[in-house]
Protein backbone atom coordinates (compact mmCIF):
# COMPACT_ATOMS: atom_id res chain seq x y z
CA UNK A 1 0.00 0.00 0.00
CA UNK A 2 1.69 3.51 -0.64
CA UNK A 3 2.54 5.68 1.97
CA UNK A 4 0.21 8.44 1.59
CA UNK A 5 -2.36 5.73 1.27
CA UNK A 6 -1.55 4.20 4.73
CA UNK A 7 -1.43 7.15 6.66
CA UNK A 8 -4.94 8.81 4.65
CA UNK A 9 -5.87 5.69 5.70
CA UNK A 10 -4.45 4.49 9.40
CA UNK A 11 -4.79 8.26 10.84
CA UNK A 12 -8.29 8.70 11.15
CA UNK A 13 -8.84 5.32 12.35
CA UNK A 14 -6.58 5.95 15.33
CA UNK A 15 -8.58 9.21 15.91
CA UNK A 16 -12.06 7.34 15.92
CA UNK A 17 -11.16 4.79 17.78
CA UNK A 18 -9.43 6.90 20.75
CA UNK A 19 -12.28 9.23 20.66
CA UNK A 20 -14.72 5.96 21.04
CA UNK A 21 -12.83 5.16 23.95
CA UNK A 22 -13.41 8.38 25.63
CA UNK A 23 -9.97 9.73 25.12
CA UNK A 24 -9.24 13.19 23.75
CA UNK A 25 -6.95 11.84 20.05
CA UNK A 26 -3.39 13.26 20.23
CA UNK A 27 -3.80 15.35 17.61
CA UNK A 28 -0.36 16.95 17.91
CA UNK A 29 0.97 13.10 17.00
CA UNK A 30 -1.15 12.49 14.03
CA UNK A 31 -0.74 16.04 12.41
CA UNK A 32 3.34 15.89 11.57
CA UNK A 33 3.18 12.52 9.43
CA UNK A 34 0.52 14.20 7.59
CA UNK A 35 2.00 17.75 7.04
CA UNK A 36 5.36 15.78 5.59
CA UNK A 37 3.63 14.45 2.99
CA UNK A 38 2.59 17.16 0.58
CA UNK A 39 -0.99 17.74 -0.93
CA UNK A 40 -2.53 15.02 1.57
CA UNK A 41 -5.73 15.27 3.02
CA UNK A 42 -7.66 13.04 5.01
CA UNK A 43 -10.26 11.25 3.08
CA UNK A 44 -14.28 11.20 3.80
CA UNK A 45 -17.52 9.74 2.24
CA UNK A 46 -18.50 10.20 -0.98
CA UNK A 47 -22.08 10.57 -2.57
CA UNK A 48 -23.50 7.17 -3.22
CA UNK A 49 -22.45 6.17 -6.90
CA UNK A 50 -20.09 8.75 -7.77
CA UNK A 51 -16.67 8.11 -5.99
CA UNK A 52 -15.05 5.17 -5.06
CA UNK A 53 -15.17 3.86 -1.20
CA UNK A 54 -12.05 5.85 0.61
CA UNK A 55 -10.67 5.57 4.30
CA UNK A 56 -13.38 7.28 6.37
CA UNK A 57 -16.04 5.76 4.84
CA UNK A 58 -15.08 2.38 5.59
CA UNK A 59 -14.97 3.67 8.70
CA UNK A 60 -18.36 5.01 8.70
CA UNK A 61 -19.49 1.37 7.75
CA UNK A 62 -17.90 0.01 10.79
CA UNK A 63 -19.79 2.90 13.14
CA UNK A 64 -23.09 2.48 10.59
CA UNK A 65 -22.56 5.80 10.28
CA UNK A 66 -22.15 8.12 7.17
CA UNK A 67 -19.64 10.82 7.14
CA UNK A 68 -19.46 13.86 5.85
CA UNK A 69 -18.19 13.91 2.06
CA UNK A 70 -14.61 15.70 2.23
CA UNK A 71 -13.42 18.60 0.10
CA UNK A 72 -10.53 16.51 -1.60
CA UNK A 73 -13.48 14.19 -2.71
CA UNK A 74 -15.73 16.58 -3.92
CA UNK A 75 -12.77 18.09 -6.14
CA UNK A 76 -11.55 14.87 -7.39
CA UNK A 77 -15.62 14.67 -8.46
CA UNK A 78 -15.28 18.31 -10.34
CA UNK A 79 -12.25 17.50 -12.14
CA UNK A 80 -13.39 13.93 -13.39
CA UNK A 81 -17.01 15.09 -14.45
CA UNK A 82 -16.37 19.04 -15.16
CA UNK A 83 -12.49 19.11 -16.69
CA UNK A 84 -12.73 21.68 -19.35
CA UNK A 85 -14.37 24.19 -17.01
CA UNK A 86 -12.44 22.92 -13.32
CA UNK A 87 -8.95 22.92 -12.91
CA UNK A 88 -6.77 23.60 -9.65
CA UNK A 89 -3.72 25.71 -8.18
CA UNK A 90 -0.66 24.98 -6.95
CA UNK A 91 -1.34 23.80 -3.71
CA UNK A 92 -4.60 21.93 -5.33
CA UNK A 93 -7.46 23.96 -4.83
CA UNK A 94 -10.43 24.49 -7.05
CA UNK A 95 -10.49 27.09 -9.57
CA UNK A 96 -12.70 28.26 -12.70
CA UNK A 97 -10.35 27.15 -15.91
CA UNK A 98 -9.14 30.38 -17.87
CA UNK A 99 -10.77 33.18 -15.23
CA UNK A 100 -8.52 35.21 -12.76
CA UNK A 101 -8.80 37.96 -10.72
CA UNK A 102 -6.35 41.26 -10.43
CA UNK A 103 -6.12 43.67 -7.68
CA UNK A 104 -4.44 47.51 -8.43
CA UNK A 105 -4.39 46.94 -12.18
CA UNK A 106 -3.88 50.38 -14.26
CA UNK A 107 -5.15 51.17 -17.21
CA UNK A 108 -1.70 51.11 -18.69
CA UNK A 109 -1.22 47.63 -17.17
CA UNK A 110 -4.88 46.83 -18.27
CA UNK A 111 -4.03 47.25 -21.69
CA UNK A 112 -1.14 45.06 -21.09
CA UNK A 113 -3.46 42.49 -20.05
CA UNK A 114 -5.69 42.82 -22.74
CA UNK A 115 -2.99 42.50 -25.62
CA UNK A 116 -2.00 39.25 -24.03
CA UNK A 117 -5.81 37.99 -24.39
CA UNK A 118 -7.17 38.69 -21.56
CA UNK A 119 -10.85 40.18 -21.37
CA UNK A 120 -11.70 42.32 -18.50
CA UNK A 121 -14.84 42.06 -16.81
CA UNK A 122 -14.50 44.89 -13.35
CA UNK A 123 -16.61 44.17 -10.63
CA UNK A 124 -18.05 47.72 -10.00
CA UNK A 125 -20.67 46.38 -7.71
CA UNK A 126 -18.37 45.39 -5.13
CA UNK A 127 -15.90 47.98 -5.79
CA UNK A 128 -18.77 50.51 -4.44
CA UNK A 129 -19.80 48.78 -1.40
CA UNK A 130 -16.75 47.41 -0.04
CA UNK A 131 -14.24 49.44 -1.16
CA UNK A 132 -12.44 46.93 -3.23
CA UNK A 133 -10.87 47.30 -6.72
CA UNK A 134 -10.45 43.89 -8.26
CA UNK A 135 -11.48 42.59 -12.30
CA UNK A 136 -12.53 39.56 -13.30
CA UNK A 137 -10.19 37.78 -16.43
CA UNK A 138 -11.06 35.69 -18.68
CA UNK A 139 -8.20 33.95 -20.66
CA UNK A 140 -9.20 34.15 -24.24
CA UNK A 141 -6.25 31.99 -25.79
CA UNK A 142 -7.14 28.65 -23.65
CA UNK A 143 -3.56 28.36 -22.60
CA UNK A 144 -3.19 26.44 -18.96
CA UNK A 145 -3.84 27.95 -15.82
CA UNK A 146 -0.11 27.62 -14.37
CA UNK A 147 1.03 29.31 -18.33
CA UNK A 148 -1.85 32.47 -17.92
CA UNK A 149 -1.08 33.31 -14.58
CA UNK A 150 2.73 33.74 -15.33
CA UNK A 151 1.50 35.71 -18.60
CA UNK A 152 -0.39 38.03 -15.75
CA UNK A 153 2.00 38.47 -13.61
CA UNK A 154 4.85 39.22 -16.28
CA UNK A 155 2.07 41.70 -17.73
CA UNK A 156 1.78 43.57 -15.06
CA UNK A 157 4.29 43.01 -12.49
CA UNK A 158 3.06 45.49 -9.87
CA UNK A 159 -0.24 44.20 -9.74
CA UNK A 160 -1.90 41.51 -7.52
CA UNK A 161 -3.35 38.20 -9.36
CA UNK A 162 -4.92 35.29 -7.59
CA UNK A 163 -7.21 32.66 -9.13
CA UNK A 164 -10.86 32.37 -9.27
CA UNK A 165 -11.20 29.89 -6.80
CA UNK A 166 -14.13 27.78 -5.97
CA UNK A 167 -15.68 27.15 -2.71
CA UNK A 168 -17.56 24.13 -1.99
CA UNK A 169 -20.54 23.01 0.41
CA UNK A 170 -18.72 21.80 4.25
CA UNK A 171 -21.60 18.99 4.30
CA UNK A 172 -23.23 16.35 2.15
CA UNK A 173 -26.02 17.08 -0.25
CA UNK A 174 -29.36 16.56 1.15
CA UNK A 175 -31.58 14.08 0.22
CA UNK A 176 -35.41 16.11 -1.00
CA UNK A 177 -37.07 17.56 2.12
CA UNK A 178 -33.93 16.85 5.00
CA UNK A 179 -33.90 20.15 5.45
CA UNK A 180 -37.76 20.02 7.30
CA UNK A 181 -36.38 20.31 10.66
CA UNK A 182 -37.53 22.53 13.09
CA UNK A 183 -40.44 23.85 14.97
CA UNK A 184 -41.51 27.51 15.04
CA UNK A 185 -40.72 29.51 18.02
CA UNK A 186 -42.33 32.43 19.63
CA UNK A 187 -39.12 34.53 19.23
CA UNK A 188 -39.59 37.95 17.21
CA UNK A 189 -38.93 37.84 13.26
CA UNK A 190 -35.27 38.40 12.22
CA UNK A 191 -33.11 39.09 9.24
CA UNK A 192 -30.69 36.64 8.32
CA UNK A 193 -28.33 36.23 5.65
CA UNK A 194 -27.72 32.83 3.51
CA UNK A 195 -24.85 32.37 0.95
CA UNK A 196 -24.91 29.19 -0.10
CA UNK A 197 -27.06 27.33 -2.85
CA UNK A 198 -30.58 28.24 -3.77
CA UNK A 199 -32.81 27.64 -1.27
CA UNK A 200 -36.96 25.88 -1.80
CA UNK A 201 -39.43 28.18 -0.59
CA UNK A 202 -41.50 25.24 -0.32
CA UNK A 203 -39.80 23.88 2.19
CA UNK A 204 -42.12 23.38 5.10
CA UNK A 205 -39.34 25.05 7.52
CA UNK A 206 -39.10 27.80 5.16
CA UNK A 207 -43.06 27.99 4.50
CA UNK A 208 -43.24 31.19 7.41
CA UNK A 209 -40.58 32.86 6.32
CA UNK A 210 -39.82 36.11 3.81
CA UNK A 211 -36.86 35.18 1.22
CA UNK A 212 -35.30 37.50 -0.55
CA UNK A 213 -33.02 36.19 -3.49
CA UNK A 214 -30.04 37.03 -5.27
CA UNK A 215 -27.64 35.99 -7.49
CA UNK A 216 -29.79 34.04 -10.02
CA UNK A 217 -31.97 35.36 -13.17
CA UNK A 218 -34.03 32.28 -12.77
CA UNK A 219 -34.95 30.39 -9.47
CA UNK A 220 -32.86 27.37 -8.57
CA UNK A 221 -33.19 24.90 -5.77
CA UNK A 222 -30.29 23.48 -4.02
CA UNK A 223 -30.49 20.30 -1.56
CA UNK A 224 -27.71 22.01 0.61
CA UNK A 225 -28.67 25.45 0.75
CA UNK A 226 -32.16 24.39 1.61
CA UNK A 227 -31.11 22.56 4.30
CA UNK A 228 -28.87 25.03 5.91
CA UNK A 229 -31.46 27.64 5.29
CA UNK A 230 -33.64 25.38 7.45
CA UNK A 231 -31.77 25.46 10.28
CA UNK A 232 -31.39 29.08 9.64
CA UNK A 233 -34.74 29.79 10.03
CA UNK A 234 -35.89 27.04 11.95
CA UNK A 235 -39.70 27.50 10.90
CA UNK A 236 -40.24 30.92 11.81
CA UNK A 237 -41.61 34.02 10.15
CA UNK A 238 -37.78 35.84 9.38
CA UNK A 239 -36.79 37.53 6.34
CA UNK A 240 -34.12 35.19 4.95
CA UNK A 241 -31.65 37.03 2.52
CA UNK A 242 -30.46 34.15 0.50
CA UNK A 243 -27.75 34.53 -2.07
CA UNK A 244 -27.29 31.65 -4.49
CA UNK A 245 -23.75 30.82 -5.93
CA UNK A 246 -24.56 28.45 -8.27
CA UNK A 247 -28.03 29.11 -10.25
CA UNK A 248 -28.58 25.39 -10.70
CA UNK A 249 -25.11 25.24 -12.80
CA UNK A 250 -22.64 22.03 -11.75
CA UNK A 251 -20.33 24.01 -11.09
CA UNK A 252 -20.09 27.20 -8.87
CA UNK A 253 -19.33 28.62 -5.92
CA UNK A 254 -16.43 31.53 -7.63
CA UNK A 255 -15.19 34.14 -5.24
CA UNK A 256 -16.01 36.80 -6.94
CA UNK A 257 -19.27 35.91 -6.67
CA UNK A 258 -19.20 34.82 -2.94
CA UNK A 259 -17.94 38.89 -2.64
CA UNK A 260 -20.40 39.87 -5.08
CA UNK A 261 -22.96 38.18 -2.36
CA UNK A 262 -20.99 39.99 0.82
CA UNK A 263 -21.26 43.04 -1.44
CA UNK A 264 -25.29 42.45 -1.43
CA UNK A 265 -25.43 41.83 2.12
CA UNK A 266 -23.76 45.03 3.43
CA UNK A 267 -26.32 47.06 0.90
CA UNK A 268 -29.29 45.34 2.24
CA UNK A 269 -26.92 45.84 5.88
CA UNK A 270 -28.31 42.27 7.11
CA UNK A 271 -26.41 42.05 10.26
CA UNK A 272 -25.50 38.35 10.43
CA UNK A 273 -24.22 35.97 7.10
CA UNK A 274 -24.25 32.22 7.41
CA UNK A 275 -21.83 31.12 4.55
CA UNK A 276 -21.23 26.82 5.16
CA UNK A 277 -18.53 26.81 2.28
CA UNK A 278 -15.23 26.13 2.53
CA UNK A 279 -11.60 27.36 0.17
CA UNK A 280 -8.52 28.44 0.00
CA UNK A 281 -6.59 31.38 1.07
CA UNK A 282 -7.61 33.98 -1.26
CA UNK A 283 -6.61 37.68 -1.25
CA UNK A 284 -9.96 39.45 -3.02
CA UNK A 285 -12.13 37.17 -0.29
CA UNK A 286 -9.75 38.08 2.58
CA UNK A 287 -10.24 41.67 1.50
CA UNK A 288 -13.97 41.84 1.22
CA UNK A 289 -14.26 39.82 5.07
CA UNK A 290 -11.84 41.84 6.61
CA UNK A 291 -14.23 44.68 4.93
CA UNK A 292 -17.61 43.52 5.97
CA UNK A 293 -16.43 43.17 9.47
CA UNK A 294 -15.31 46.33 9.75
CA UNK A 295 -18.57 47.66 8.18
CA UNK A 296 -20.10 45.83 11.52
CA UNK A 297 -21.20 42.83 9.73
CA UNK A 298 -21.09 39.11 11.80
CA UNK A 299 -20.01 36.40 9.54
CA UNK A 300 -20.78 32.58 10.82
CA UNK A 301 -18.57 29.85 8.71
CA UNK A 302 -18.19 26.31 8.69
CA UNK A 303 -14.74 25.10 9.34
CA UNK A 304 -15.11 21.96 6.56
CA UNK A 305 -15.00 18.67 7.06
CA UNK A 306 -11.35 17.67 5.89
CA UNK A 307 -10.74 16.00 9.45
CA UNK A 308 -8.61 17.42 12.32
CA UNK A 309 -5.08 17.05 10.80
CA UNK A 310 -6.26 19.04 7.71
CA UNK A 311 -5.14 22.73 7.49
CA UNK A 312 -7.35 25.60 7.81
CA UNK A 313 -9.87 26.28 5.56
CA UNK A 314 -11.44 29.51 4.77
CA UNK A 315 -13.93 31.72 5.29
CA UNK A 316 -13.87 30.00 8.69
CA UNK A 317 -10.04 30.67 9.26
CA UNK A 318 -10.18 34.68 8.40
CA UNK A 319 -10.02 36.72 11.61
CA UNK A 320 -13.37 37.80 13.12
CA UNK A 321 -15.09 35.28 10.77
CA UNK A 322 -17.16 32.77 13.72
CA UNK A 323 -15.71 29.25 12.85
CA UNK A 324 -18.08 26.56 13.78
CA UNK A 325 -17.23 22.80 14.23
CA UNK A 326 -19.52 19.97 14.37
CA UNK A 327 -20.59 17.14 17.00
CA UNK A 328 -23.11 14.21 17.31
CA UNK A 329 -26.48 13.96 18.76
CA UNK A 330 -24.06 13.03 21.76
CA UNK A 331 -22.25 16.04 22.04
CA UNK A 332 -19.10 14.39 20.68
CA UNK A 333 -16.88 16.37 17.89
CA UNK A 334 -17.44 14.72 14.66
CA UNK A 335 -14.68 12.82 13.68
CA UNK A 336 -14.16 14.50 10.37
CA UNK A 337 -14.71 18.19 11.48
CA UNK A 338 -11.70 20.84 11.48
CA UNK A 339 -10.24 21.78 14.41
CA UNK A 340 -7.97 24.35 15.28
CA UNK A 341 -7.33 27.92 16.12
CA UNK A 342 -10.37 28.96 13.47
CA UNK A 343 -12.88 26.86 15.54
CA UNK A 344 -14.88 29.27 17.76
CA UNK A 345 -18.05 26.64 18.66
CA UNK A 346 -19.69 23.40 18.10
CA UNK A 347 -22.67 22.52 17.03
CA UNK A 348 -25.04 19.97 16.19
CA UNK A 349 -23.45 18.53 12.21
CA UNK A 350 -25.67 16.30 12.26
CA UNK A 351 -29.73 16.28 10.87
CA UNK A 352 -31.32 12.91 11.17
CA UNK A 353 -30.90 9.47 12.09
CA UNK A 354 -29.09 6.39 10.60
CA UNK A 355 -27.56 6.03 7.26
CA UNK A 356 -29.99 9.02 5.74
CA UNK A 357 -28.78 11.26 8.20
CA UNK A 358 -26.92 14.68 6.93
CA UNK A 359 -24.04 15.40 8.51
CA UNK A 360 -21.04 18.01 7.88
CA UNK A 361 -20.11 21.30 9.62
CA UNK A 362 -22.50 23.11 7.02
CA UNK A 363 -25.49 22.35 9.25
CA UNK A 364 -23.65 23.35 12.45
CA UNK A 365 -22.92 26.90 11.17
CA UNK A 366 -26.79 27.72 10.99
CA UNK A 367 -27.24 26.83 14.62
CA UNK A 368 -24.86 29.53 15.56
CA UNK A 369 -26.06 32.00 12.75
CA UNK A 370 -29.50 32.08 14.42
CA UNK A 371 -28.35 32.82 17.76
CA UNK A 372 -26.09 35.16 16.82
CA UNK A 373 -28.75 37.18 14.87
CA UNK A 374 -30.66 37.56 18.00
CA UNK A 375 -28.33 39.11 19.47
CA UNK A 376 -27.83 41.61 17.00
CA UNK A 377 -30.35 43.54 14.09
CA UNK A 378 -28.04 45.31 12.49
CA UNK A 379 -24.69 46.26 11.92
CA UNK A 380 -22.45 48.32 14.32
CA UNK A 381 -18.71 49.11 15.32
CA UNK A 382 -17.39 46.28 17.26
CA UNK A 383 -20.13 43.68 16.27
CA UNK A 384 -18.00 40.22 15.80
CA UNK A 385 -16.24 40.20 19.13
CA UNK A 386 -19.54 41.82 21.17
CA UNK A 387 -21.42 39.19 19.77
CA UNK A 388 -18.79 36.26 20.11
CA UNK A 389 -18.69 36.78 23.60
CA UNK A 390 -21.94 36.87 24.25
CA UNK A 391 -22.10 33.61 22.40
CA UNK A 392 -19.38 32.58 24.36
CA UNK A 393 -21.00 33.26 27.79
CA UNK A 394 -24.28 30.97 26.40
CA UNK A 395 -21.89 28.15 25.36
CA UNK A 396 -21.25 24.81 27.73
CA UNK A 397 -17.85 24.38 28.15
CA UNK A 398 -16.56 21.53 26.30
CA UNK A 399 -14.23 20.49 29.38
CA UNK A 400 -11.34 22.05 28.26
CA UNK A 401 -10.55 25.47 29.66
CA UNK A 402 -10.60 28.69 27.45
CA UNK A 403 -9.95 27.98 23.83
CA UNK A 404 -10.51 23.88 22.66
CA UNK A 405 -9.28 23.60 19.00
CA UNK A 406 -11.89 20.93 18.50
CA UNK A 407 -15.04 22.81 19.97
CA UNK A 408 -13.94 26.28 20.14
CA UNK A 409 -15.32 27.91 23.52
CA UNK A 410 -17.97 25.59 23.79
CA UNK A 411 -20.95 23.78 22.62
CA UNK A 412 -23.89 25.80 21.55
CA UNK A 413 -27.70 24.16 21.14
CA UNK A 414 -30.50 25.59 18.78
């Protein structure tokens, strides 16, 4: 068996079983085998029927469990089924084939651009709001993304290029009407924010509630935004700004449109933004958060579901950003959440029972969205850290004191 196999393989085994035997995993002794081998990630459950069986979900077989499909997965399923429109970076992340973004490009240096085939499409939209200057590429010479982005950055040398990268769903898809969960409460209507996939209004958790849309010409329903949204709103009358990323396309989730969304949000100046995707590192995002925090927005992230070893993942990891983890109906972590410095609270991942049960770090993030948007109607100075400790001093301790890297300050309940 190859190395990298054996460890994707042997590592979360040994975390399972020591968490099944009541003892916290030594994480610090599984993480450095991992980390020296480059580009590996621990593997998760796949959809049924699209990728072959992998480490974790033999494991879920063992607990009769499913777990929640990992991010490596879910690209490897991109780049088999979508290959002339997916392609990835250097470190391996998703990214739109032939589209880039550029940060501080003059017009000398967009002309430049353009002469080496570039079109430029500028995001005005965003630059308005947020205060960002960035353009969207496209590569009109179908040369390969590692050959166009040192065209770029030879172009225009004092500019800043990054890739359009893609940012996927931190939980399973969701079987029709999982996302029914809930009971209404007495509480007062709220606005929430949602970016994520289209969301069904028919939904009977959603039946109450006011949605407004964005992103989309025409109406699209997605599995996983619906059920997130229903968690969101947990059957009650709130307005529910919901910005779709992928318009019933295969593929979606591009930055620039997950700012284009933020960009929405501030306008509309809905106070708190669920987003349960997961990505890279990316400069235009980091800008845009760092942005809509300071505007006195609260933004509530899944930290993904690559397993404890795996390194951070983003929006989650972004300062300010709420991470959220997930845990069983048992209040134990799930074994393929993130954990680390980016985790802020747990949650419940997990909607259902069985082997048609949903589970993923996506549907933990609502749980703490809602909360947090009761404790705050709109935006104001100092927003993400009043309302983090507040949510802090409503959490149960997870045992460990101050910070846990696998359940943040605590365990939070809907």
């Amino acid at each position: 068996m190859p190395l990298r196999r054996l460890f994707a393989t042997l590592v979360p085994v040994l975390a399972i079983v020591q968490a099944l035997a009541g003892a916290a995993p030594a994480r610090a002794q599984l993480r450095d085998p991992l980390r020296s081998l480059p580009g590996l990630q621990a593997p998760g459950m796949q959809l049924p029927g699209t990728i072959p069986a992998t480490g974790l979900q033999r494991i879920g077989d063992v607990l009769r469990q499913p777990l929640a499909i990992t991010r490596k997965l879910q690209i490897d399923a991109l780049l088999r089924e979508q290959p002339r429109r997916v392609d990835v970076d250097p470190q391996g992340a998703p990214v739109l084939r032939g589209e880039f973004l550029a940060m501080g490009l003059s017009s000398v240096q967009g002309d430049a651009v353009r002469a080496l085939g570039f079109a430029l499409d500028r995001q005005t939209s965003a630059d308005a709001t947020l205060g960002l200057d960035f353009a969207v590429l496209h590569d009109t010479r179908g040369r390969s993304t590692a050959m166009a982005m040192r065209a770029l950055q030879q172009a225009a040398p004092g500019a800043t290029f990054t890739y359009q990268h893609l940012y996927l769903p931190a939980g399973q898809d969701a079987p029709a009407a999982a996302g029914s969960t809930g009971s209404p409460s007495s509480a007062p209507a709220q606005r929430v924010g949602l970016i994520d996939g289209g969301v069904d209004p028919a939904d009977p958790a959603l039946a109450r509630a006011r949605i407004e849309q964005h992103g989309c010409t025409t109406a699209s329903i997605s599995r996983h935004g619906t059920a997130v949204a229903a968690r969101l709103v947990a059957g009650d009358a709130d307005t529910l700004f919901a910005a779709d990323l992928w318009c019933g396309d295969a593929v979606g989730g591009a930055v620039s449109n997950l700012v284009d969304a933020l960009s929405w949000m501030a306008r509309e100046r809905v106070a708190v933004i669920n987003i349960s995707l997961v990505g890279p590192d990316n400069p235009v995002l980091a800008r845009a958060v760092k942005a809509m925090i300071a505007r006195g927005h609260v933004l509530v992230s899944a930290v993904g579901n690559d397993g404890p070893a795996a390194p951070p993942l983003f929006p989650a990891a972004y300062p300010g950003v709420i991470g959220v983890a997930g845990v069983d109906a048992r209040g134990r972590v799930l074994p393929e959440s993130g954990s680390g410095e980016q985790v802020d609270f747990c949650a419940s991942g997990v909607i259902g029972r069985g082997r048609d049960a949903l589970r993923g770090t996506s549907f933990a993030a609502p749980i703490v969205a809602r909360k947090a948007a009761r404790l705050l109607d709109a935006p104001r100075d100092g927003a993400a850290s009043e309302v983090q400790q507040r949510l802090i001093g409503e959490a149960r301790p997870s045992g460990a004191a101050g910070h846990d890297p696998h359940c943040g300050y605590g365990l939070l309940s809907p």
